[in-house]
C-alpha atoms as a PDB file:
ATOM      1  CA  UNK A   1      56.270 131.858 109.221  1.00  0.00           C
ATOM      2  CA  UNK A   2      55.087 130.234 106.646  1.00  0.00           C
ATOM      3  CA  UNK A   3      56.290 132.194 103.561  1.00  0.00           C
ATOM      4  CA  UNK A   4      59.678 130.956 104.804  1.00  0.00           C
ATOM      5  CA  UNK A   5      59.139 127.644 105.146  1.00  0.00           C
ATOM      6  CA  UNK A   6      60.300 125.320 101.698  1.00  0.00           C
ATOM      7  CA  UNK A   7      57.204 122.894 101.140  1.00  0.00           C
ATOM      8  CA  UNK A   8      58.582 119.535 100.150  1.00  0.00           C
ATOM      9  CA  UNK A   9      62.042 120.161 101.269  1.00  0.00           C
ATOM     10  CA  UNK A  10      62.704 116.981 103.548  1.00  0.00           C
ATOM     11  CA  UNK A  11      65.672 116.998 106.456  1.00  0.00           C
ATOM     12  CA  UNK A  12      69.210 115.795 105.164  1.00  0.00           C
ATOM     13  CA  UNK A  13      67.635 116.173 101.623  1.00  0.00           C
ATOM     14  CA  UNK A  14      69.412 117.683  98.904  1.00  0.00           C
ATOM     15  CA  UNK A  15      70.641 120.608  98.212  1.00  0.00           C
ATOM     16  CA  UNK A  16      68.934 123.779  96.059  1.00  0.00           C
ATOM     17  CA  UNK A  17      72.507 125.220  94.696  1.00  0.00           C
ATOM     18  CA  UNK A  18      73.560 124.316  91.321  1.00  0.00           C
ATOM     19  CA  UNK A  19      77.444 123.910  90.576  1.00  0.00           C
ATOM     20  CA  UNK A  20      77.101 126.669  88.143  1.00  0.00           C
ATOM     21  CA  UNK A  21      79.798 129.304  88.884  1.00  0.00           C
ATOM     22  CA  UNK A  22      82.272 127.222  91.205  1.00  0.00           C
ATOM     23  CA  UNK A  23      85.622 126.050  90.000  1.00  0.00           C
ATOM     24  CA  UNK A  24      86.701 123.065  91.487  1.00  0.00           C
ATOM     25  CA  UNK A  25      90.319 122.602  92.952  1.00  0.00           C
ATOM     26  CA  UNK A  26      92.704 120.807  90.672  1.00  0.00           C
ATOM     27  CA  UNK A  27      92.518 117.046  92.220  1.00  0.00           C
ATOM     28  CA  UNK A  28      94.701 114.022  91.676  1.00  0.00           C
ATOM     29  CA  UNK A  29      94.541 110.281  92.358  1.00  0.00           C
ATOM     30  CA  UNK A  30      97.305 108.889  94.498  1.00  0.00           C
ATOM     31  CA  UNK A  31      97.259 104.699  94.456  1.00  0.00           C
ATOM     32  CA  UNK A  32      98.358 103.084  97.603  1.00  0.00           C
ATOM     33  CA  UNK A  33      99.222  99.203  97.772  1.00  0.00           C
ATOM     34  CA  UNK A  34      98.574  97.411 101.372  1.00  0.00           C
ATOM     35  CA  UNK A  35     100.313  94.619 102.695  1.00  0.00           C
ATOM     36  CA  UNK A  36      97.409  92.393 101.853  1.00  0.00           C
ATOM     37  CA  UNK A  37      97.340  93.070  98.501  1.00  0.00           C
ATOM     38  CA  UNK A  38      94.426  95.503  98.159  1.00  0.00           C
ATOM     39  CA  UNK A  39      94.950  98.098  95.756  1.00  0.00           C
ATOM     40  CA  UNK A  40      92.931 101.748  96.523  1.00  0.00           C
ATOM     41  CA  UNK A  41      93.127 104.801  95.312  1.00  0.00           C
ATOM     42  CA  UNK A  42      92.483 108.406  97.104  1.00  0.00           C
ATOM     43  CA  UNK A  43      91.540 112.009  95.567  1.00  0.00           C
ATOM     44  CA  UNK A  44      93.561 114.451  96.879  1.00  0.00           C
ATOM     45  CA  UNK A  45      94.268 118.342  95.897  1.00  0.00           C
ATOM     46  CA  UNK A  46      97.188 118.754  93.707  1.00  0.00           C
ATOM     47  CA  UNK A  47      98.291 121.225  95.851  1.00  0.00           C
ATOM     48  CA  UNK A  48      98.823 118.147  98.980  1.00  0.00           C
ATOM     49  CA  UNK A  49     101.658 116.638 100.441  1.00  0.00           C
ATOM     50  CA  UNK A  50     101.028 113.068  99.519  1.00  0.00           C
ATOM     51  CA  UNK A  51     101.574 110.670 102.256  1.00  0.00           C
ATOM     52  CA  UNK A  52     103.849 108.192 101.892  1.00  0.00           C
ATOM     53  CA  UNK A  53     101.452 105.679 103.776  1.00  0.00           C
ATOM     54  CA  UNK A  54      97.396 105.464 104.448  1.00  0.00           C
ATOM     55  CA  UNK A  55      95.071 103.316 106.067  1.00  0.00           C
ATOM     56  CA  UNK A  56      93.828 100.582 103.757  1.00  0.00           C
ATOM     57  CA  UNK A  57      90.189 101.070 103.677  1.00  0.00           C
ATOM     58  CA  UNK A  58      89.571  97.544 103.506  1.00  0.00           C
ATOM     59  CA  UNK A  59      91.576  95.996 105.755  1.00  0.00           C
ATOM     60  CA  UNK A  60      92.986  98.869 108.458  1.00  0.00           C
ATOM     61  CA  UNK A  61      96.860  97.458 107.172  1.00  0.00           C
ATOM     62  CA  UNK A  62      99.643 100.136 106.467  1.00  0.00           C
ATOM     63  CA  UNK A  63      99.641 100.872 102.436  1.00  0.00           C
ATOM     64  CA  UNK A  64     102.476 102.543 100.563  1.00  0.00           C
ATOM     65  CA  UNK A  65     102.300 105.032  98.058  1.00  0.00           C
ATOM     66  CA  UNK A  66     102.602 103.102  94.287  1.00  0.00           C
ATOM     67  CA  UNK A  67     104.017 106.599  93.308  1.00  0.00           C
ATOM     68  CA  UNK A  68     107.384 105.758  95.027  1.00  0.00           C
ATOM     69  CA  UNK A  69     107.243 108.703  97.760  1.00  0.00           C
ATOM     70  CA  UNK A  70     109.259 106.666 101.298  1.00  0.00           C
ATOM     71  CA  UNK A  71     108.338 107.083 104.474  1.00  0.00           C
ATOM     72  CA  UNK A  72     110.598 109.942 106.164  1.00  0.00           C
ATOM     73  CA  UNK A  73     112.791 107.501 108.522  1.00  0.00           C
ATOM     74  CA  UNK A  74     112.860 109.085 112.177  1.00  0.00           C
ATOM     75  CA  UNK A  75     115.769 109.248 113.814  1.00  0.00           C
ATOM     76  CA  UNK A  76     114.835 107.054 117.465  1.00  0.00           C
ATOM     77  CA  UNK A  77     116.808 108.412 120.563  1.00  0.00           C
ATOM     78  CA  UNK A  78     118.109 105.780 122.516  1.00  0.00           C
ATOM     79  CA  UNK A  79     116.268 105.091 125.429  1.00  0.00           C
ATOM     80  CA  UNK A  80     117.513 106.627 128.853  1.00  0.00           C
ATOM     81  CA  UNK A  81     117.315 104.229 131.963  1.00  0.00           C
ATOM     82  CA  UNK A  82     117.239 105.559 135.467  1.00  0.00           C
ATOM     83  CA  UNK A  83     120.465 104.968 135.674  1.00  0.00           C
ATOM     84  CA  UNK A  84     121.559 107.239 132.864  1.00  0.00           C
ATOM     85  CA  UNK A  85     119.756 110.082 134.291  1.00  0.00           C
ATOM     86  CA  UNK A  86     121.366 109.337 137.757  1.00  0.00           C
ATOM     87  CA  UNK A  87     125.238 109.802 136.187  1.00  0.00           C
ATOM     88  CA  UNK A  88     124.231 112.775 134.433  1.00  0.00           C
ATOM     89  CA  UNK A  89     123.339 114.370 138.236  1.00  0.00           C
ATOM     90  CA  UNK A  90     126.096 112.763 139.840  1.00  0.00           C
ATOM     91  CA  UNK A  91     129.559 110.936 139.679  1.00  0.00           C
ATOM     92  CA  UNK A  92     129.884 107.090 140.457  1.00  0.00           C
ATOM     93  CA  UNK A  93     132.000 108.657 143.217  1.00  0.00           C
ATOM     94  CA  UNK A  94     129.347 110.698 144.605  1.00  0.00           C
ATOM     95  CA  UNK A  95     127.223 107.921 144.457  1.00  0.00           C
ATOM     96  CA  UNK A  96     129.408 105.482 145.792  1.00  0.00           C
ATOM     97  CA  UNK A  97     129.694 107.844 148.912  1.00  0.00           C
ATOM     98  CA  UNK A  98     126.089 108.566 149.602  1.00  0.00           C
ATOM     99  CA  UNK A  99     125.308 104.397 149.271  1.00  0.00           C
ATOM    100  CA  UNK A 100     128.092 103.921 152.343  1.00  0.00           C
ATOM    101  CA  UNK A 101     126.424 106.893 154.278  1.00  0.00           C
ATOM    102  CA  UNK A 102     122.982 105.295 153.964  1.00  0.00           C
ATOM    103  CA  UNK A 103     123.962 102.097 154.984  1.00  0.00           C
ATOM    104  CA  UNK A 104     125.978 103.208 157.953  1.00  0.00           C
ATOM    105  CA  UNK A 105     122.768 104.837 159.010  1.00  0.00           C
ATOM    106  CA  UNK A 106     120.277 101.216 158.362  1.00  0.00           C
ATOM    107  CA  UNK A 107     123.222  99.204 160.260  1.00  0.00           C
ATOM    108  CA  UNK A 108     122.967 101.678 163.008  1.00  0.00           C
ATOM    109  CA  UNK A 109     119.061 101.320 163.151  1.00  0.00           C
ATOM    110  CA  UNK A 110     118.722 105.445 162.328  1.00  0.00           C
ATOM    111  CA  UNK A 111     116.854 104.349 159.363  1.00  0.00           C
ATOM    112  CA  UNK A 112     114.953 101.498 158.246  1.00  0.00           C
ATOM    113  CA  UNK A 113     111.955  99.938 159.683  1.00  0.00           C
ATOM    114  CA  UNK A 114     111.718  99.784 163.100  1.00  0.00           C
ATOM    115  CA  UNK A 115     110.802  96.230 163.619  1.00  0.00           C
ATOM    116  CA  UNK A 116     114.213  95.273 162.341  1.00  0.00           C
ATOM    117  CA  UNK A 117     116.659  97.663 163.876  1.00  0.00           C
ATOM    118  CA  UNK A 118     115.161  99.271 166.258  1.00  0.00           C
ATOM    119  CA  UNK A 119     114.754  97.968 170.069  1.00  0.00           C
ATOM    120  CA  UNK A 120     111.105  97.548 170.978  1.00  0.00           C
ATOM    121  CA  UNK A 121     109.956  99.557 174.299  1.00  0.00           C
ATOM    122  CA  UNK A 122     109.452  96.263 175.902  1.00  0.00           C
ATOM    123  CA  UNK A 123     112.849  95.268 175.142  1.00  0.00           C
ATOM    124  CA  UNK A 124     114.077  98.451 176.230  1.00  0.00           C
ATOM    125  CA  UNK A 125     112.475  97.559 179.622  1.00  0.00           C
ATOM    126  CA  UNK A 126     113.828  94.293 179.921  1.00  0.00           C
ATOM    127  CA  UNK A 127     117.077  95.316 179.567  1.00  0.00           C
ATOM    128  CA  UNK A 128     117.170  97.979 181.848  1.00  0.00           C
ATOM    129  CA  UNK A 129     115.368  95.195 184.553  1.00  0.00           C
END
């Protein structure tokens, strides 16, 4: 065990390998303006697809590329109520149709809760009495 051991080496220390032999990737510096007015820069491959915005480092606003590259604009869909989705099931007609059937069935006391339509048992009682 302890032939393998390093004597001196400390935890999180640094490393033994030299940079002799390795060939970096090609790297560029992309500048990026914030909102606020800080200017930053970021290393990136030259091989990325450079963001159009980052996180300013200093300040968590949105920064813009000084390079020019926009934003890709998204197209939004328009938002769908409950009401859309309904018509694309059924016609007004249809819908129309059900809403007399329903109520037909509350005025009649078939539906609905049953303290408002419905005859109590004592009431059914009485009225037979």
């Amino acid at each position: 065990m302890g032939e393998r051991t390093l004597r001196g080496a400390r935890l999180g220390g640094q490393s033994f390998e030299d940079e002799r032999g390795i060939e970096f990737a090609a790297r560029q510096q992309v500048g990026y303006l914030c909102s606020q007015g800080h200017n930053f820069e970021i290393t990136m491959s030259v091989e990325a697809d450079i963001p159009a915005l980052w996180e300013c480092p200093r300040c968590g606003a949105e920064a813009r590329a000084t390079s020019g590259i926009e934003p890709e604009v998204k197209a939004e869909k328009p938002a769908r109520t409950h009401w859309d989705m309904l018509l694309e099931r059924r016609s007004e007609k249809e819908l129309e149709d059900i809403l007399a059937e329903r109520l037909d069935l509350l005025r009649g006391g078939e539906i609905g809760p049953a303290h408002l339509h419905r005859p109590s048992a004592r009431k059914k009682r009485a009225a037979k009495a």
